[in-house]
Protein backbone atom coordinates (compact mmCIF):
# COMPACT_ATOMS: atom_id res chain seq x y z
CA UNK A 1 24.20 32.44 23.14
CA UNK A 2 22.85 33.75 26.37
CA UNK A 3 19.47 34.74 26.46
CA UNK A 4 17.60 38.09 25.27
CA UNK A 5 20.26 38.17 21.94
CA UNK A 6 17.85 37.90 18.83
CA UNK A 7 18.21 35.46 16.62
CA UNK A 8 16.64 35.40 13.01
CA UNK A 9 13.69 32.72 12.71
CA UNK A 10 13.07 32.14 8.47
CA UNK A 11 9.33 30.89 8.33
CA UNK A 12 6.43 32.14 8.40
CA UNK A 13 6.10 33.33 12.12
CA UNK A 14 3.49 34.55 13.54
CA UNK A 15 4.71 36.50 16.66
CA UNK A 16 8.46 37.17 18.62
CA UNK A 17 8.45 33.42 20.28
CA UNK A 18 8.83 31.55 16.88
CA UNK A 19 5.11 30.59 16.77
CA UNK A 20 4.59 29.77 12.97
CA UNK A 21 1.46 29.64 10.90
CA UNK A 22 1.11 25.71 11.61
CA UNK A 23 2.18 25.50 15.08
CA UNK A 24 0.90 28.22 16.87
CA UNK A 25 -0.34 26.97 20.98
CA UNK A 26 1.08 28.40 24.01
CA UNK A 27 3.48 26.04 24.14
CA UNK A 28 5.03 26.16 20.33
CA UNK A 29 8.15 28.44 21.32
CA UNK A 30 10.80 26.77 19.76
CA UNK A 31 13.03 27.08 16.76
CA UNK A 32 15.33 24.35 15.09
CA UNK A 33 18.40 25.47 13.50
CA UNK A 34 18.08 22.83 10.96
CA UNK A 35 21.46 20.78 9.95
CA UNK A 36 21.41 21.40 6.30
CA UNK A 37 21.65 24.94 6.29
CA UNK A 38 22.41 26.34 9.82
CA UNK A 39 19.33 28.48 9.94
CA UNK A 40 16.35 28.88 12.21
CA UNK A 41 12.96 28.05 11.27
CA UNK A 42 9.96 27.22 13.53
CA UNK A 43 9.19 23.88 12.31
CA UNK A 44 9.91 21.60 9.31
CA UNK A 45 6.80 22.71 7.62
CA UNK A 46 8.66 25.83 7.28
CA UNK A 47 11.37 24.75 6.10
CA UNK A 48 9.98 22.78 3.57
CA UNK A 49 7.86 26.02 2.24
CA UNK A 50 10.46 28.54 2.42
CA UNK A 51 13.66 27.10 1.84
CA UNK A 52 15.54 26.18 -1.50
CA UNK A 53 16.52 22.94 -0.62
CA UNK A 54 15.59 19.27 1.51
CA UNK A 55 15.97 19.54 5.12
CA UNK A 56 18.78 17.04 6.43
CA UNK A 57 18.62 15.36 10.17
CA UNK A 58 21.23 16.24 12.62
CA UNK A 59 23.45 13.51 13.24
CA UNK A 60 22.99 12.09 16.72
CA UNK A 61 26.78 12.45 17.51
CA UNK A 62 26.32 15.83 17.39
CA UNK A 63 23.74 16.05 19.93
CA UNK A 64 26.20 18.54 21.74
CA UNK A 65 25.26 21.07 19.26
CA UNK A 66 23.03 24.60 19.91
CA UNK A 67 20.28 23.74 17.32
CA UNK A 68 16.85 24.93 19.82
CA UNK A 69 15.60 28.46 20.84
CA UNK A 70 13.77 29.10 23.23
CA UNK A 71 10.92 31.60 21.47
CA UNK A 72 10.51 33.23 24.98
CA UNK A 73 14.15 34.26 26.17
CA UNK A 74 16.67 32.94 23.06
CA UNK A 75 18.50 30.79 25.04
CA UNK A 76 20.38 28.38 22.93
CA UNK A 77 19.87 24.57 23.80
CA UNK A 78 22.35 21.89 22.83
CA UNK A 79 20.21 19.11 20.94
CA UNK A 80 20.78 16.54 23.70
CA UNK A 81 19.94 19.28 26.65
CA UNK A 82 16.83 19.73 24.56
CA UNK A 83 15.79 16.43 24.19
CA UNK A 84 16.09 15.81 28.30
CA UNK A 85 13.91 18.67 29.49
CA UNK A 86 10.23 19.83 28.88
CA UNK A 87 11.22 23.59 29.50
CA UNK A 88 13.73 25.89 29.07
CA UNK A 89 16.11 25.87 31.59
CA UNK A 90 16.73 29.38 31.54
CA UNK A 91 13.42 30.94 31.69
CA UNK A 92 10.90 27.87 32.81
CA UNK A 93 8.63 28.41 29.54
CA UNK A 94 7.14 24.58 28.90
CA UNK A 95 7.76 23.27 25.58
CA UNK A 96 4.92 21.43 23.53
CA UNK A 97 5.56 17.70 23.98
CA UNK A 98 4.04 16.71 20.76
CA UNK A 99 7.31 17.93 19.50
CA UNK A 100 8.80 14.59 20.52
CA UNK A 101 6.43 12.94 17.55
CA UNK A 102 8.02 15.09 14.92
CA UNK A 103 11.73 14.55 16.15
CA UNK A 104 12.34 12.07 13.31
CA UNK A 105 12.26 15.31 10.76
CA UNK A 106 15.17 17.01 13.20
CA UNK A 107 17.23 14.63 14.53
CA UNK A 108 18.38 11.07 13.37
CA UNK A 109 17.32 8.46 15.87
């Protein structure tokens, strides 16, 4: 997807960069598409509140799969580009690194 398309975030969001009620800094402007269901919430939290079934991990062989958005310009990231980088790539906005301590509920190790 190439940036400025909108994409729907389920959740409960708090403003247009996918901040959510529990994550809600500066630097929260992500959104996983989450592997069980192909939709976009802000965080597993969520997920858990607002959707009808259990979250499921992304496989790690498909790390080449768009499952982040950036909040700031909707660029798509593949899992693995996501993983390597500590901002978008497209528009330079800084993602929170204490997402790496809640990759477990995303993405299998």
């Amino acid at each position: 997807m190439s940036g400025g398309d909108t994409v729907r975030v389920l959740g409960k969001t708090v403003d247009d960069e996918t901040r959510c009620v529990h994550y809600a800094t500066p630097l929260d402007v992500i959104a996983i598409r989450f592997a069980c269901c192909g939709e976009y919430y802000p965080c597993h939290l969520c997920h858990a509140e607002c959707a009808d079934h259990p979250a499921e991990q992304w496989p790690r062989e498909q790390g080449d799969h768009e499952a982040i958005l950036c909040g700031v310009c909707s660029t798509e990231l593949t899992i693995d580009r996501y993983l390597e980088v500590d901002a978008c790539p497209n528009c330079d906005a800084r993602f929170n690194p204490g997402c790496r301590l809640h990759s477990a509920y995303y993405f299998q190790p």
